[in-house]
N, C-alpha and C. Protein backbone atom coordinates (compact mmCIF):
# COMPACT_ATOMS: atom_id res chain seq x y z
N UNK A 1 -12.92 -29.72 -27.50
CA UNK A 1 -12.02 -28.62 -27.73
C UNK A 1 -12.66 -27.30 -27.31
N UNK A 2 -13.81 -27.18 -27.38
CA UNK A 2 -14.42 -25.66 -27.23
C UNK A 2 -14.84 -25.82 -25.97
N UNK A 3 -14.93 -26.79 -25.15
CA UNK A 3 -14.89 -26.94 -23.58
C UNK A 3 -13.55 -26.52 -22.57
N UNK A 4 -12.31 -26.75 -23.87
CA UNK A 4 -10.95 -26.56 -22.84
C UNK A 4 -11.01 -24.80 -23.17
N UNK A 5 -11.33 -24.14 -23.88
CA UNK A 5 -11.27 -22.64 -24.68
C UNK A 5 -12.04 -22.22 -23.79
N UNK A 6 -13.56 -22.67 -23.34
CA UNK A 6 -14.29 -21.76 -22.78
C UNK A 6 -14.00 -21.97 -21.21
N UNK A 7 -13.21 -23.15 -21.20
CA UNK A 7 -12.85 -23.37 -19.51
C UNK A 7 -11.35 -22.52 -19.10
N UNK A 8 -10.81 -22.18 -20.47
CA UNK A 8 -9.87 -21.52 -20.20
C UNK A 8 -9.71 -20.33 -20.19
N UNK A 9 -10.88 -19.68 -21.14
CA UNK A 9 -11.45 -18.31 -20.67
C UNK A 9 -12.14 -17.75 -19.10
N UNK A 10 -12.78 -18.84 -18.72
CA UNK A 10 -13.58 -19.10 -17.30
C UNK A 10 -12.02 -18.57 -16.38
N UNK A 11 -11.35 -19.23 -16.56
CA UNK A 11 -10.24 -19.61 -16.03
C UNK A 11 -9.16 -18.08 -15.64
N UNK A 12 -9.29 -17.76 -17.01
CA UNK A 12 -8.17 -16.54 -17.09
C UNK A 12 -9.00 -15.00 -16.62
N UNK A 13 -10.59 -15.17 -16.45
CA UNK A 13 -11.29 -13.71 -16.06
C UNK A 13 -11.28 -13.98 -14.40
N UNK A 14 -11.36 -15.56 -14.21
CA UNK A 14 -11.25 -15.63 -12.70
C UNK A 14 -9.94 -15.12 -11.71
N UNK A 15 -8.62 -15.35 -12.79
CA UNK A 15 -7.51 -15.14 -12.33
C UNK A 15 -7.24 -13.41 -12.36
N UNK A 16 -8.06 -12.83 -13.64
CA UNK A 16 -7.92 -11.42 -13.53
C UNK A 16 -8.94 -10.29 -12.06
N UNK A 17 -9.85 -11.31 -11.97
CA UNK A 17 -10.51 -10.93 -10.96
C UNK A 17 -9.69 -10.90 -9.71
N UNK A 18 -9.17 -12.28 -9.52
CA UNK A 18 -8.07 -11.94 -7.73
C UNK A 18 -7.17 -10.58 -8.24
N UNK A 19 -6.74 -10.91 -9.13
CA UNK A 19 -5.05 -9.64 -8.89
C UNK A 19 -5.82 -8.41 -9.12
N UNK A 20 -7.39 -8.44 -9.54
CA UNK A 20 -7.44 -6.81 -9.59
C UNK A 20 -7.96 -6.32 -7.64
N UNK A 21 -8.51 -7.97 -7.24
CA UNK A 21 -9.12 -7.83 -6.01
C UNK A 21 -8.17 -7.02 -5.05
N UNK A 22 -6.96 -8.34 -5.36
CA UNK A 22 -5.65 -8.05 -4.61
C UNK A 22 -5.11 -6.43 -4.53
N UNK A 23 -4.91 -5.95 -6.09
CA UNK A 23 -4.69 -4.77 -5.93
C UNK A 23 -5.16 -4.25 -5.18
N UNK A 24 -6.61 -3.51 -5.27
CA UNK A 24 -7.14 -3.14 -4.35
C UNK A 24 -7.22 -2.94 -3.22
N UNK A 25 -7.20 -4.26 -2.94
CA UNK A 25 -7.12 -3.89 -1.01
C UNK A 25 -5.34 -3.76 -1.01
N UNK A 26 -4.50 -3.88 -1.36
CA UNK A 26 -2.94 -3.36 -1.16
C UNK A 26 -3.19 -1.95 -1.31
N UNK A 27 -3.72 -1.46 -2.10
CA UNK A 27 -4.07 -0.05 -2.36
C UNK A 27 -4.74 0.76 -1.15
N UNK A 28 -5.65 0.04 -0.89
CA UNK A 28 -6.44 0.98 0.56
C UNK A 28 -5.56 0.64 1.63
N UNK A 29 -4.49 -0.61 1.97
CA UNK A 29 -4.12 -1.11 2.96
C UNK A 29 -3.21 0.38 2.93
N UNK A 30 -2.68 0.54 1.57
CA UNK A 30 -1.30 1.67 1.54
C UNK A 30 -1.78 3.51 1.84
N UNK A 31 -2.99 3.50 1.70
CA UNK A 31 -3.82 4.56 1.94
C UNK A 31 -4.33 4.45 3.30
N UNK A 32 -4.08 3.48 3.98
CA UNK A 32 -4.48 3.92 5.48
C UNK A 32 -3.13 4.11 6.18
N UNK A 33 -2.03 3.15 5.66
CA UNK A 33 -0.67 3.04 6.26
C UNK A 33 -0.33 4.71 6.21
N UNK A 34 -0.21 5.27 4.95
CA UNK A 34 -0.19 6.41 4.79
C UNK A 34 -0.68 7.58 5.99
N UNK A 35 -2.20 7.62 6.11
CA UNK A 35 -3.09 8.37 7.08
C UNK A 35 -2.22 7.71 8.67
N UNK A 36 -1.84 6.72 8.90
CA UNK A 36 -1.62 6.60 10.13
C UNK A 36 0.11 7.33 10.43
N UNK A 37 0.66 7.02 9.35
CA UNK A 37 1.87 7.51 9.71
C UNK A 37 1.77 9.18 9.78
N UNK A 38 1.00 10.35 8.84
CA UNK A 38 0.16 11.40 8.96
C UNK A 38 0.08 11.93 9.87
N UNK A 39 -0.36 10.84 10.41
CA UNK A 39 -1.32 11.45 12.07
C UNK A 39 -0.38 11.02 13.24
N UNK A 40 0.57 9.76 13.16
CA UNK A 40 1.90 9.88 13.90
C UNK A 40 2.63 10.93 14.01
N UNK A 41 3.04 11.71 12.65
CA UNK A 41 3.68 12.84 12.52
C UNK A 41 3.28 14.19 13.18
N UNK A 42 2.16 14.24 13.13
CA UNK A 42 1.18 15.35 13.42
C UNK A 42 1.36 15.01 15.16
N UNK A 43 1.28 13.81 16.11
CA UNK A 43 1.56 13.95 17.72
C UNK A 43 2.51 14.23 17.94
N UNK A 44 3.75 14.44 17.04
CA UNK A 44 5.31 14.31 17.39
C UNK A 44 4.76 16.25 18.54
N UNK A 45 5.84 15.97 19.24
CA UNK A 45 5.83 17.72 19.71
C UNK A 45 6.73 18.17 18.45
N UNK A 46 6.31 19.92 18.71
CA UNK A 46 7.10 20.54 17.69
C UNK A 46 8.17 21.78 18.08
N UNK A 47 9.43 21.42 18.44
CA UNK A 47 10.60 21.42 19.03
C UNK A 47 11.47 22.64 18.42
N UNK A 48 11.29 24.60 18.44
CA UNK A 48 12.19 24.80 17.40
C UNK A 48 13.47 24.74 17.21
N UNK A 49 13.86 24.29 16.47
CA UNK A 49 15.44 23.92 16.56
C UNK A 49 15.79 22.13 16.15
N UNK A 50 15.21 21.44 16.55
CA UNK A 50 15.09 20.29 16.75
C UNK A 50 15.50 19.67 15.40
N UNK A 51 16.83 18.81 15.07
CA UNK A 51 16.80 18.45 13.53
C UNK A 51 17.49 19.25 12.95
N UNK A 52 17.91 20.47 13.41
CA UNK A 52 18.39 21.53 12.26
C UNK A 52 20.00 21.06 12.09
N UNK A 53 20.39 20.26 13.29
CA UNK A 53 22.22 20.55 13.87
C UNK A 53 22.09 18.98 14.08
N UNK A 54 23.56 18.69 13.59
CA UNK A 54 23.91 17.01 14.29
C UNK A 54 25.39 17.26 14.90
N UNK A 55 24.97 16.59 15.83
CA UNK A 55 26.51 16.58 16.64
C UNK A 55 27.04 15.54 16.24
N UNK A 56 28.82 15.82 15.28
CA UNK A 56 29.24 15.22 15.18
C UNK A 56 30.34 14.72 15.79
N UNK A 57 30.72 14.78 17.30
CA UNK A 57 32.13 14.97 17.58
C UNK A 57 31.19 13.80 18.97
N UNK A 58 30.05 13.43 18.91
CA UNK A 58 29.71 12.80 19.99
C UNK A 58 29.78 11.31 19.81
């Protein structure tokens, strides 16, 4: 009995270990996604006028 308890403790810090792993890298994956879209934004040219008006009759 104190073999299935301590195998099931083994068990449940191993499982907390992936999802905090997991987090993690989803976290930096979303912190670079972030910086790249950033720096997409930042090559756009910058157009004045551009965006302000929609043609609706086209």
């Amino acid at each position: 009995m104190m073999e299935s308890i301590a195998s099931m403790a083994t068990d449940m810090k191993a499982a907390q270990f992936a999802t905090n792993y997991s987090l993690a890298v989803t976290k930096k994956m979303m912190d670079t996604q972030e910086l790249a879209g950033q720096e997409l934004l930042n090559m756009l040219p910058s157009t004045p006028g551009m965006g302000e008006f929609i043609d609706t009759y086209a």
